[in-house]
N, C-alpha and C. Protein backbone atom coordinates (compact mmCIF):
# COMPACT_ATOMS: atom_id res chain seq x y z
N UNK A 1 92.07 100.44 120.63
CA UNK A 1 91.43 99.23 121.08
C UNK A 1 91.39 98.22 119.93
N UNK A 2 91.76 96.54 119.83
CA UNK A 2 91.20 95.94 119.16
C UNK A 2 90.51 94.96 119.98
N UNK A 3 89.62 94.09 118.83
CA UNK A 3 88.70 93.26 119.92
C UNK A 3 88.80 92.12 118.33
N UNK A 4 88.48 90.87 118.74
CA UNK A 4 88.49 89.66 117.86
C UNK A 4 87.16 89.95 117.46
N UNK A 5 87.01 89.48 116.17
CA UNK A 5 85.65 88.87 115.41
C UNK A 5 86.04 87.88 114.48
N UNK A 6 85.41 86.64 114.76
CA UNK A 6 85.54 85.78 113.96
C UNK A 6 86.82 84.94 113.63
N UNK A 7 87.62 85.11 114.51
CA UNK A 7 89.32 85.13 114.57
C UNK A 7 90.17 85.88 113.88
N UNK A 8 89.99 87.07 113.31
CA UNK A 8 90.60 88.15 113.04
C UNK A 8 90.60 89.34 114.17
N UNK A 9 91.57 89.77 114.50
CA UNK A 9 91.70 90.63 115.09
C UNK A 9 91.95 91.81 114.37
N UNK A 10 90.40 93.01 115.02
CA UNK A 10 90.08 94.13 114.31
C UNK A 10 90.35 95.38 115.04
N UNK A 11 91.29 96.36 114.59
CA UNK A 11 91.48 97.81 115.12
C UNK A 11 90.16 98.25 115.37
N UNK A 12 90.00 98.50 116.41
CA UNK A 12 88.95 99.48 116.49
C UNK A 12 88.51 100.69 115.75
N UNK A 13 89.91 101.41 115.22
CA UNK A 13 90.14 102.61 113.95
C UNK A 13 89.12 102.36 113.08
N UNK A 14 88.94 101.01 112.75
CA UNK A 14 88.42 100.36 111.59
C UNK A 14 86.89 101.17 111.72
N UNK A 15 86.63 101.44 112.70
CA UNK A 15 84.58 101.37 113.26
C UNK A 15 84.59 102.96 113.32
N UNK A 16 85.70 103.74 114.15
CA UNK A 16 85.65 104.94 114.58
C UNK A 16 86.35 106.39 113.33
N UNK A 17 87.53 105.44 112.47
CA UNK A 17 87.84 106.78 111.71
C UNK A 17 87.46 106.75 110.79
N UNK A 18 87.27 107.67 109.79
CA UNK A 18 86.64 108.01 108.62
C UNK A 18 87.68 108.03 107.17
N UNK A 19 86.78 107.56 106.12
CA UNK A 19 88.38 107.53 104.97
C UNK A 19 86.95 107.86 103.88
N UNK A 20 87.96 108.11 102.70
CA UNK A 20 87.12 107.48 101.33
C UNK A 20 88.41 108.73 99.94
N UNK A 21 88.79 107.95 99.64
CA UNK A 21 89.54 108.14 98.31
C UNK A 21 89.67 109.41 98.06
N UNK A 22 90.13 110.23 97.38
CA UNK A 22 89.89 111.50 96.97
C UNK A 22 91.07 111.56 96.18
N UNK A 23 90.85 110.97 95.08
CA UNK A 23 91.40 110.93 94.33
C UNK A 23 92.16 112.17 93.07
N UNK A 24 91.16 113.23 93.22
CA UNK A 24 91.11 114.59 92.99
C UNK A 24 92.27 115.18 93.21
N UNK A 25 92.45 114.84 94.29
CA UNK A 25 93.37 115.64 95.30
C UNK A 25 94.71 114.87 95.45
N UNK A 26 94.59 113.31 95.65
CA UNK A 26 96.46 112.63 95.55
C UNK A 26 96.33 112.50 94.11
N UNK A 27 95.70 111.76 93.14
CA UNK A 27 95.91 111.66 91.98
C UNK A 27 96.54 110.15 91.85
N UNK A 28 96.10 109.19 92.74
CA UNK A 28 96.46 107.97 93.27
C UNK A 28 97.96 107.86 93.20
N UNK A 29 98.71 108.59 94.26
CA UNK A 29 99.95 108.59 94.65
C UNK A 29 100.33 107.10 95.27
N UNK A 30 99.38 106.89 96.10
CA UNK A 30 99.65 105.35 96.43
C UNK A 30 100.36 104.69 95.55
N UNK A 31 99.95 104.27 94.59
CA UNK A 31 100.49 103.85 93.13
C UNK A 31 102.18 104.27 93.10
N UNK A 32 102.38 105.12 93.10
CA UNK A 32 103.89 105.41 92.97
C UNK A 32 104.84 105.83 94.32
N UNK A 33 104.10 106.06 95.36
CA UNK A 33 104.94 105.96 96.73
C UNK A 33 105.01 105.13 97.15
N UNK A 34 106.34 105.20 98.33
CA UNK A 34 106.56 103.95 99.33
C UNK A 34 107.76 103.12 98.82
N UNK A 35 108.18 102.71 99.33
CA UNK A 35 109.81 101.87 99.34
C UNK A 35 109.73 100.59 98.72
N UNK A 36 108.17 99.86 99.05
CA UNK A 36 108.37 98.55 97.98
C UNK A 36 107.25 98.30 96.81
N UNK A 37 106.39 97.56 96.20
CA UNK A 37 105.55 97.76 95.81
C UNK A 37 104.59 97.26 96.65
N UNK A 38 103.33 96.61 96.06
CA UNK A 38 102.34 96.49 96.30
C UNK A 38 102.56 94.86 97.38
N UNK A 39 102.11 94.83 98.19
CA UNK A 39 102.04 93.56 99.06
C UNK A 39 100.99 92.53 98.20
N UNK A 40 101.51 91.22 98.01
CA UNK A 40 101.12 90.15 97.30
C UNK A 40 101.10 89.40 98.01
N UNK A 41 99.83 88.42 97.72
CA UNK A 41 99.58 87.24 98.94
C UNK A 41 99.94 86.08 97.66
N UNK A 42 100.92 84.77 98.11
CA UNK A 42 101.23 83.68 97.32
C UNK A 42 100.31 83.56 96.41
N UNK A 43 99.30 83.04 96.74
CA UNK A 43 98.07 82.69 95.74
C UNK A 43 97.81 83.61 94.77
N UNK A 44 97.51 85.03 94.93
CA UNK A 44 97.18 85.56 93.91
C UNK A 44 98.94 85.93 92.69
N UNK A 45 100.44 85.36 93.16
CA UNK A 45 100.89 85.00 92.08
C UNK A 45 100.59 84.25 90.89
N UNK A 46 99.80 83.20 90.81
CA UNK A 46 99.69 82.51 89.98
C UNK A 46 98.19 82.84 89.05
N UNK A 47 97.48 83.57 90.31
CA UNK A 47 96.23 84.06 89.58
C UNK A 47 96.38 85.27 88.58
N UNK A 48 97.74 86.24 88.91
CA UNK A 48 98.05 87.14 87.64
C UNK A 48 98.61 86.75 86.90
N UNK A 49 99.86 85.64 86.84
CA UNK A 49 100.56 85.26 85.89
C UNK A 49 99.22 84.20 85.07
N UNK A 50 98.05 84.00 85.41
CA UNK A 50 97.28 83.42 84.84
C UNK A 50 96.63 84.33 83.60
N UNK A 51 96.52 85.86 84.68
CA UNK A 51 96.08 87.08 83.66
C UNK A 51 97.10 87.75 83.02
N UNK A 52 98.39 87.34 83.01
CA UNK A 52 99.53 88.67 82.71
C UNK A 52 99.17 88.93 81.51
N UNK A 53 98.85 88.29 80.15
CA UNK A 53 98.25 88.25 78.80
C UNK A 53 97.75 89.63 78.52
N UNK A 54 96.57 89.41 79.62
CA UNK A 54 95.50 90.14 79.57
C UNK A 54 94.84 91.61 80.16
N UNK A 55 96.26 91.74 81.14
CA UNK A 55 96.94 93.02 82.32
C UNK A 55 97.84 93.67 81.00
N UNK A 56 99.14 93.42 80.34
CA UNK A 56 99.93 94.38 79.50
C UNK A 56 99.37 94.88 78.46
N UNK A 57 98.44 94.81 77.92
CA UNK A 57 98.09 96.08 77.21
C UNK A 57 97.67 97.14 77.85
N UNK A 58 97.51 97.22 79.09
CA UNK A 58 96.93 98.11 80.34
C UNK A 58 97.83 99.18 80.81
N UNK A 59 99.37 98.23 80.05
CA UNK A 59 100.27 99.22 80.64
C UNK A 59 101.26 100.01 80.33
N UNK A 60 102.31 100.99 80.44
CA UNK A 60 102.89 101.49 80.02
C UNK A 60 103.84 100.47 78.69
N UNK A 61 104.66 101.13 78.12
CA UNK A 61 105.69 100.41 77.03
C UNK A 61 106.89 99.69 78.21
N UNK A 62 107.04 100.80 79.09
CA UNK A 62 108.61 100.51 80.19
C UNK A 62 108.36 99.64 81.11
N UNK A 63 107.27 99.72 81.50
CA UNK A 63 106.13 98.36 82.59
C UNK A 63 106.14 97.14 81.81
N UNK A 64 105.73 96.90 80.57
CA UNK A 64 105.63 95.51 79.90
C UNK A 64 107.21 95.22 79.40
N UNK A 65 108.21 96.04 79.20
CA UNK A 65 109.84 95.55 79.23
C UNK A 65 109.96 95.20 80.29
N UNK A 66 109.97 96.02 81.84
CA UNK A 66 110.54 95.45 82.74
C UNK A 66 109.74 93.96 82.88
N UNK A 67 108.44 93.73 83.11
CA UNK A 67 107.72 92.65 83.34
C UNK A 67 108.47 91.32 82.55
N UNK A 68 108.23 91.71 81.25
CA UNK A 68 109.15 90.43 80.17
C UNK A 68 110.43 90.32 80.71
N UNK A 69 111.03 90.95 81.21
CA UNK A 69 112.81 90.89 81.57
C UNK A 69 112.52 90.51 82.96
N UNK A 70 112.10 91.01 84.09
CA UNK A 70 112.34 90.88 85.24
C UNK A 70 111.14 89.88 86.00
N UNK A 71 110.08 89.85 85.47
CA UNK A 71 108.97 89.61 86.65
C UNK A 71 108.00 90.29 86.66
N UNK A 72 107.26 90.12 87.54
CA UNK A 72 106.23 91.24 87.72
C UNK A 72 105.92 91.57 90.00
N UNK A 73 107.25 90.47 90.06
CA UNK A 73 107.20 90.30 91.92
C UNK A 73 108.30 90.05 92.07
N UNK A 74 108.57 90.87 93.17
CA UNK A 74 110.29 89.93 94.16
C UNK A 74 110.10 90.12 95.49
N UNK A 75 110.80 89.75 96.17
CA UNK A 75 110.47 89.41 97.44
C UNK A 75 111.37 90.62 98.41
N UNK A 76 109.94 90.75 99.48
CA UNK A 76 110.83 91.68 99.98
C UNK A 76 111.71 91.22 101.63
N UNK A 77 112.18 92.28 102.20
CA UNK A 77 113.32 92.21 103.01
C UNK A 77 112.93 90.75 104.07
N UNK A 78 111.37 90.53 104.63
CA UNK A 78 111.08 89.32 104.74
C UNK A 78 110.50 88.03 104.11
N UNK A 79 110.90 87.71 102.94
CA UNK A 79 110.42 87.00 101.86
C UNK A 79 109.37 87.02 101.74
N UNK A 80 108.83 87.90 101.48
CA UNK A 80 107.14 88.39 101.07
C UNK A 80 107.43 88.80 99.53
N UNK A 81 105.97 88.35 98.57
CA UNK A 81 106.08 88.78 97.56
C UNK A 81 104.91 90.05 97.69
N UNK A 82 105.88 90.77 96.65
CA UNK A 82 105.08 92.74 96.32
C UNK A 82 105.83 92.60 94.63
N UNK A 83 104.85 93.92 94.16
CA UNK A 83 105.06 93.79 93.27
C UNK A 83 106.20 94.42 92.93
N UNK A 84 106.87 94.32 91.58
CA UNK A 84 108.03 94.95 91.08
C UNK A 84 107.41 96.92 91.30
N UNK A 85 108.76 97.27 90.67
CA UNK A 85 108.46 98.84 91.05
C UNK A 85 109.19 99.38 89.69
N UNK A 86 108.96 100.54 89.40
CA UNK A 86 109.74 100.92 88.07
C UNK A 86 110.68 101.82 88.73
N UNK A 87 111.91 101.79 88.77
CA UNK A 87 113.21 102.89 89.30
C UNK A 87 112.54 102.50 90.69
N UNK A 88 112.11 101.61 91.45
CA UNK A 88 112.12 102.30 92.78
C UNK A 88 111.09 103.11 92.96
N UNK A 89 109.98 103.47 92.24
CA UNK A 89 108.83 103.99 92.62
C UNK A 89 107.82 103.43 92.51
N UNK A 90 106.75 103.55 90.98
CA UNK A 90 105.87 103.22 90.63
C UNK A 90 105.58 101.62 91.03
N UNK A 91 104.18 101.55 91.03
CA UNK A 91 104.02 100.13 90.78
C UNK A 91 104.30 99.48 89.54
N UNK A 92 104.52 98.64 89.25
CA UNK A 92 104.80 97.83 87.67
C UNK A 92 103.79 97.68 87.04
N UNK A 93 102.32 97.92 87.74
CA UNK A 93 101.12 97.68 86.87
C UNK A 93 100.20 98.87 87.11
N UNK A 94 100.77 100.08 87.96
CA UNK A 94 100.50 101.49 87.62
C UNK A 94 100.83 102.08 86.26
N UNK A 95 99.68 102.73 86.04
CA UNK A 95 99.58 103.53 85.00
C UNK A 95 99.13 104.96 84.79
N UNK A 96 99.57 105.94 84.44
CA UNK A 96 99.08 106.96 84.31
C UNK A 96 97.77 107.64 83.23
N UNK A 97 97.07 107.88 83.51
CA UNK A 97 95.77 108.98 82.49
C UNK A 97 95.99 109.65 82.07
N UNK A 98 95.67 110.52 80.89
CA UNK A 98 95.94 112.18 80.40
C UNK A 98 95.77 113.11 81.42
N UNK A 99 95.01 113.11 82.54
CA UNK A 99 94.55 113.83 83.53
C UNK A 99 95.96 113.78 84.91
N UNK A 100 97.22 113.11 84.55
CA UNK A 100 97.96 112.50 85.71
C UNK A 100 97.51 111.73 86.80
N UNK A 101 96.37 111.08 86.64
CA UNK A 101 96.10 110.48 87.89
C UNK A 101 96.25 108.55 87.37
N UNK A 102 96.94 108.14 88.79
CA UNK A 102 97.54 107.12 88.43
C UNK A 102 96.39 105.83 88.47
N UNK A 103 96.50 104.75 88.13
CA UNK A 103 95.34 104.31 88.00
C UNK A 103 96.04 103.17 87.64
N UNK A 104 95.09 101.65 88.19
CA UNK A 104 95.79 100.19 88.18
C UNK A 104 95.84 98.99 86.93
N UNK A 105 96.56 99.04 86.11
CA UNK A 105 96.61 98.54 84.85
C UNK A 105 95.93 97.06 85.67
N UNK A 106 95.89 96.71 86.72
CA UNK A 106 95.10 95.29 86.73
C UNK A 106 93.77 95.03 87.07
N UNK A 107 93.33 96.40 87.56
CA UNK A 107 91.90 96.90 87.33
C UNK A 107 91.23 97.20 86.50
N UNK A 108 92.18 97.85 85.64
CA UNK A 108 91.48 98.45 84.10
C UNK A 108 90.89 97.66 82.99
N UNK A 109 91.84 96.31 83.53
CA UNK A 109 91.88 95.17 82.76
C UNK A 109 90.50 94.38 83.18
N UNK A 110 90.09 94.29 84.11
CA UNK A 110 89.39 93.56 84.90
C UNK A 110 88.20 94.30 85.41
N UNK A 111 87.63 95.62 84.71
CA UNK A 111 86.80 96.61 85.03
C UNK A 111 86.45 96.41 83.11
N UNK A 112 87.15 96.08 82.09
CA UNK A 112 87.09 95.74 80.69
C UNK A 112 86.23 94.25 80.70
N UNK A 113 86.62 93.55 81.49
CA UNK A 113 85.76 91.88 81.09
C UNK A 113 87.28 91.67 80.74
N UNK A 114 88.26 92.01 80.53
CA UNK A 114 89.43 91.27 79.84
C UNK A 114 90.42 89.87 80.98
N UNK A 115 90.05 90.39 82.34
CA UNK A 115 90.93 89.69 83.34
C UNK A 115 89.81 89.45 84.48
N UNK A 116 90.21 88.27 84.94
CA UNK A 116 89.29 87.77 85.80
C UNK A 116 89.74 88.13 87.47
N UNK A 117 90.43 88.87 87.64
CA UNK A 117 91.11 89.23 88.73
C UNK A 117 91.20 90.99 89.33
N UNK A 118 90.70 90.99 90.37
CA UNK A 118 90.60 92.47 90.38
C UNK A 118 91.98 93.57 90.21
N UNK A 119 92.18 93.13 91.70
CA UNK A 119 93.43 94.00 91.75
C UNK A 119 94.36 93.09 93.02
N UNK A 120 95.13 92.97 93.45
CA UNK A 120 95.82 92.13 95.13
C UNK A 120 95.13 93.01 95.83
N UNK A 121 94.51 92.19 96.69
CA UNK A 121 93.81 91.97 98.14
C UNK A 121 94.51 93.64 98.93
N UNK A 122 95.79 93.26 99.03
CA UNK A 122 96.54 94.49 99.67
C UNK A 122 96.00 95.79 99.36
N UNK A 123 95.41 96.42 97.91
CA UNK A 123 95.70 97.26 97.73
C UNK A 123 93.37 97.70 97.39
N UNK A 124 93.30 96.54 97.58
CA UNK A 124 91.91 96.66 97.47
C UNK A 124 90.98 96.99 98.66
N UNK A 125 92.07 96.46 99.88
CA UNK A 125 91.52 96.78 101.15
C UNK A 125 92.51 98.13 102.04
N UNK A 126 93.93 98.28 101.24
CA UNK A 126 93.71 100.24 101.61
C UNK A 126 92.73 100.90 101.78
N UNK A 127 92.85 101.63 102.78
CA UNK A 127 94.31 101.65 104.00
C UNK A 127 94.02 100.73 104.97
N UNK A 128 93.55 99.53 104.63
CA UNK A 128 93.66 98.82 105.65
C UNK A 128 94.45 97.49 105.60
N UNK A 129 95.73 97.50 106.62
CA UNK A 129 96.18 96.75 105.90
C UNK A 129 96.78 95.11 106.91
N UNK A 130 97.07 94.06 106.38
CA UNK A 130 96.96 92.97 107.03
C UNK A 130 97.96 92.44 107.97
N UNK A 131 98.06 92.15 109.28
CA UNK A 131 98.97 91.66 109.70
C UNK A 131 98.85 89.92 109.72
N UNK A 132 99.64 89.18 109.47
CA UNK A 132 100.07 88.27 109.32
C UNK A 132 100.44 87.64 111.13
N UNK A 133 99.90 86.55 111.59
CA UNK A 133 100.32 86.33 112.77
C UNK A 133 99.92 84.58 113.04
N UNK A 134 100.36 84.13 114.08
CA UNK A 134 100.72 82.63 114.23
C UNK A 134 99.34 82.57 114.41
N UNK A 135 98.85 82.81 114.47
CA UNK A 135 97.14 82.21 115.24
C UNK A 135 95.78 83.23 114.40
N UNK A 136 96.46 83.67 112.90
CA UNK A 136 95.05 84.26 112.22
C UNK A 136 95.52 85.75 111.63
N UNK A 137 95.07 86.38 111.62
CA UNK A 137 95.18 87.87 110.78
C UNK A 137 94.72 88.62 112.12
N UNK A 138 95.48 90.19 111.74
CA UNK A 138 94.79 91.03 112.58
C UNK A 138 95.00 92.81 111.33
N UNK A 139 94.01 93.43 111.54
CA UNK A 139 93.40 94.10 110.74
C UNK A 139 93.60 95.90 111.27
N UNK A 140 95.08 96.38 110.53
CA UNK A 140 94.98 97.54 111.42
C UNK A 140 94.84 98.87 110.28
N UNK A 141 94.56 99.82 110.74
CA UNK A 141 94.54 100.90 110.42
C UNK A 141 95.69 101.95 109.71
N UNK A 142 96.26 101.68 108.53
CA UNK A 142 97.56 102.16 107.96
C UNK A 142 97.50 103.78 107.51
N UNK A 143 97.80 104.56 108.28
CA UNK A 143 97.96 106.12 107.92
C UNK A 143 98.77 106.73 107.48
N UNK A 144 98.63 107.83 106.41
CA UNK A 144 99.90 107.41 105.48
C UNK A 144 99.47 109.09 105.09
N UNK A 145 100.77 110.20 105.48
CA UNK A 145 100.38 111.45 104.73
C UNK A 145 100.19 112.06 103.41
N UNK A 146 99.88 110.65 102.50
CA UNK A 146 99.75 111.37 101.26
C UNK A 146 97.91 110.82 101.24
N UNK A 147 97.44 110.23 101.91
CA UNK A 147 96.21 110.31 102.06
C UNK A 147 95.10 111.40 102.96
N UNK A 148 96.11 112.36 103.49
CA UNK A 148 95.51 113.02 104.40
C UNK A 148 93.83 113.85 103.39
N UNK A 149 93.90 114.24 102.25
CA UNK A 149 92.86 114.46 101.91
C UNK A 149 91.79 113.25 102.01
N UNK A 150 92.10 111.95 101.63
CA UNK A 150 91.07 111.33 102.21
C UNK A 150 90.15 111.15 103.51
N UNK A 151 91.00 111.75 104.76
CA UNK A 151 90.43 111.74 105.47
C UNK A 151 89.69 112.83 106.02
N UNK A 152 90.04 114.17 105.32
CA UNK A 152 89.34 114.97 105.73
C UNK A 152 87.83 115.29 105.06
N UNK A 153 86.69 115.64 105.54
CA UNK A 153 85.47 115.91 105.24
C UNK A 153 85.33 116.58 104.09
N UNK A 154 86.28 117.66 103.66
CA UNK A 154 85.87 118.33 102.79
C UNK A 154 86.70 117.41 101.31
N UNK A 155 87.42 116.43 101.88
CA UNK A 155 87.97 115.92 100.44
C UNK A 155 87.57 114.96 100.29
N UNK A 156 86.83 114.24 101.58
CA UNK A 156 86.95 112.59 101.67
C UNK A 156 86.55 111.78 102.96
N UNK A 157 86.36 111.09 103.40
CA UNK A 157 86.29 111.24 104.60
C UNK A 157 85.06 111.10 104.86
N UNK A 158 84.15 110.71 104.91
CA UNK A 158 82.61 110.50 104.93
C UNK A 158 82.19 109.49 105.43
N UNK A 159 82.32 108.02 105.54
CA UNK A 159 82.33 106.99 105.94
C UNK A 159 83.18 106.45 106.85
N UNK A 160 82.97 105.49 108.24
CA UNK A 160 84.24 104.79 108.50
C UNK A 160 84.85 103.64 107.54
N UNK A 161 85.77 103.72 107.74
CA UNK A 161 86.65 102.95 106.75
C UNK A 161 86.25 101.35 106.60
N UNK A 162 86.10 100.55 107.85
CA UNK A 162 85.71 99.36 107.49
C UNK A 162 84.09 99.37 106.65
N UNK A 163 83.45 100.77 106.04
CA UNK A 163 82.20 100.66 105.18
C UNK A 163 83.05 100.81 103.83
N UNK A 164 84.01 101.99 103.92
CA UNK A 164 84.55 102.22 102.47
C UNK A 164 85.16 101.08 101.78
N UNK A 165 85.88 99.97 102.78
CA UNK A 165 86.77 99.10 101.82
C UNK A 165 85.73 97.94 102.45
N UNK A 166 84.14 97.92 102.79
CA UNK A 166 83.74 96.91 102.43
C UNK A 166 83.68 95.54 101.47
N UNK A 167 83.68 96.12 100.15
CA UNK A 167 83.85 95.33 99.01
C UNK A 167 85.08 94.38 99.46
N UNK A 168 86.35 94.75 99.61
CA UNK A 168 87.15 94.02 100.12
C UNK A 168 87.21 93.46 100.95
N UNK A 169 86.54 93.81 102.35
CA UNK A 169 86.47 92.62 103.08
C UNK A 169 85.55 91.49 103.06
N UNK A 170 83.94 91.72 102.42
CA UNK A 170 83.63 90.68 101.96
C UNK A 170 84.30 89.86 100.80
N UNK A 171 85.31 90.58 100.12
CA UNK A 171 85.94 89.28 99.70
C UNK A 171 86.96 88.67 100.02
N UNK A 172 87.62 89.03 101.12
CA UNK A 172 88.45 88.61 102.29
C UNK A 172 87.65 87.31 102.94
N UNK A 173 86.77 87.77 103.85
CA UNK A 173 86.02 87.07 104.75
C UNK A 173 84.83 86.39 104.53
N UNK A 174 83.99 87.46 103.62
CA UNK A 174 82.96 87.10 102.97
C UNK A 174 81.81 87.80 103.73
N UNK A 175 80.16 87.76 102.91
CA UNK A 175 79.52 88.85 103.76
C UNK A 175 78.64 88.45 104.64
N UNK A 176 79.22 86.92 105.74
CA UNK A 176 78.56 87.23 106.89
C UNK A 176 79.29 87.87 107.81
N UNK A 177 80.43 87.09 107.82
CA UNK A 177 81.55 87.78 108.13
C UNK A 177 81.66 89.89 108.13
N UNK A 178 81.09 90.01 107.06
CA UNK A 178 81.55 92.15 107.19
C UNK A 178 79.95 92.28 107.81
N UNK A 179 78.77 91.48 107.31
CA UNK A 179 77.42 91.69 108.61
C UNK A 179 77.78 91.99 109.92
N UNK A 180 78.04 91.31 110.22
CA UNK A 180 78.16 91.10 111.85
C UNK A 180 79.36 92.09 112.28
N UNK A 181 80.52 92.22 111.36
CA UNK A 181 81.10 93.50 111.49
C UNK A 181 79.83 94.77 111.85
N UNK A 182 79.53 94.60 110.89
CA UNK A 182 78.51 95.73 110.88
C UNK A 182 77.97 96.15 111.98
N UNK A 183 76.89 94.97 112.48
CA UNK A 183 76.57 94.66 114.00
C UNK A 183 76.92 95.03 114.70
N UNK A 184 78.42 95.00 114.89
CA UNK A 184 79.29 95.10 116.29
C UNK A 184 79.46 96.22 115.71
N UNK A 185 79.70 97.46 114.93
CA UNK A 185 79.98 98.27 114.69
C UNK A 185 78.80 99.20 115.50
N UNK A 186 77.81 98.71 115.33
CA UNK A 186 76.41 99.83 116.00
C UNK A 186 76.45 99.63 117.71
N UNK A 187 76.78 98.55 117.77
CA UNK A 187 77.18 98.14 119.53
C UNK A 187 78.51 98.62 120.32
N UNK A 188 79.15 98.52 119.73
CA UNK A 188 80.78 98.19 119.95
C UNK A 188 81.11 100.06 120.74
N UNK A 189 79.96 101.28 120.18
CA UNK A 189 80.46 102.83 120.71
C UNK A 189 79.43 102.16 122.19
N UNK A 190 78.41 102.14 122.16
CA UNK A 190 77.64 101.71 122.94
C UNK A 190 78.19 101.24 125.04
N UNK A 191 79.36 100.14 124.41
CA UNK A 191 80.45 99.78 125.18
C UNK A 191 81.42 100.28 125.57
N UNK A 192 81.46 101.38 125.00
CA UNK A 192 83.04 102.20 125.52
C UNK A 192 83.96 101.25 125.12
């Protein structure tokens, strides 16, 4: 089921399934799976190349070559910008821990006071992710088997998902906007 709020159109998934990280267990695989990188919205190009300074010490030695040589975005098969990838995997601003767990050189940066920018929208509101459409956004539910520990109870899984990537949608929409989500969230089983 989806139903509009606010002129976004919202999966119902969003209210009914359960997520929350478990990081334990993928070791933020996200970060290095998947065919392109990270989905980039125009605007926040100019807001990293504002931080790039202040993102490469965050990151690997082979991440800050490719970045200086190539970019840090190219466009994908429908001229969308994502981020670069290293060989075809990693993200370009993934980084690895002593522990192997992968972790976002533009967060790290920006969790320091060093960058004023969190992380792209895309990857802040995983697994939820944005469709693009003539008349507004619509907001679906992206399931993906290297998250399956997140969704289960004993790894993860505790919350519905539009509570876990709250933070992100109030800064998507903002928080009257995820309120009234909320709202309709306590009503919305109520209705069938």
């Amino acid at each position: 089921m989806i139903f509009e709020h606010q002129g976004v159109l919202v999966s119902k998934d969003l209210l009914d399934e359960h997520f929350a990280c478990s990081l334990a267990h993928c070791k933020g695989a996200c970060c290095e799976e998947g065919d392109l990188g990270a989905p980039l919205e125009e605007e926040e190009l100019g807001i990293l190349q504002r931080n790039l300074d202040q993102i490469l010490p965050y990151l690997p030695q082979e991440a800050v070559d490719q970045i200086r040589n190539q970019g840090f975005f190219e466009r994908d098969p429908d001229g969308e910008p994502v981020t670069q990838t290293l060989g075809g995997r990693a993200c370009v601003f993934a980084c690895k821990d002593g522990s192997g767990l992968w972790k976002c050189g533009i967060e790290e940066s920006w969790k320091q006071g060093q960058s004023d920018f969190r992380k792209p929208i895309s990857c802040h509101l995983y697994p939820v992710r944005v469709q693009k459409l003539n008349a507004g956004e619509a907001l679906q539910y992206h399931r993906w088997d290297i998250c399956a520990s997140a969704c289960n109870p004993q790894g993860g899984g505790k919350m519905p998902i539009y509570q876990f990537v709250k933070d992100a949608l109030i800064r998507r929409y903002g928080q009257a906007w995820y309120d009234e989500l909320n709202t309709l969230a306590s009503i919305l089983p109520d209705q069938g």
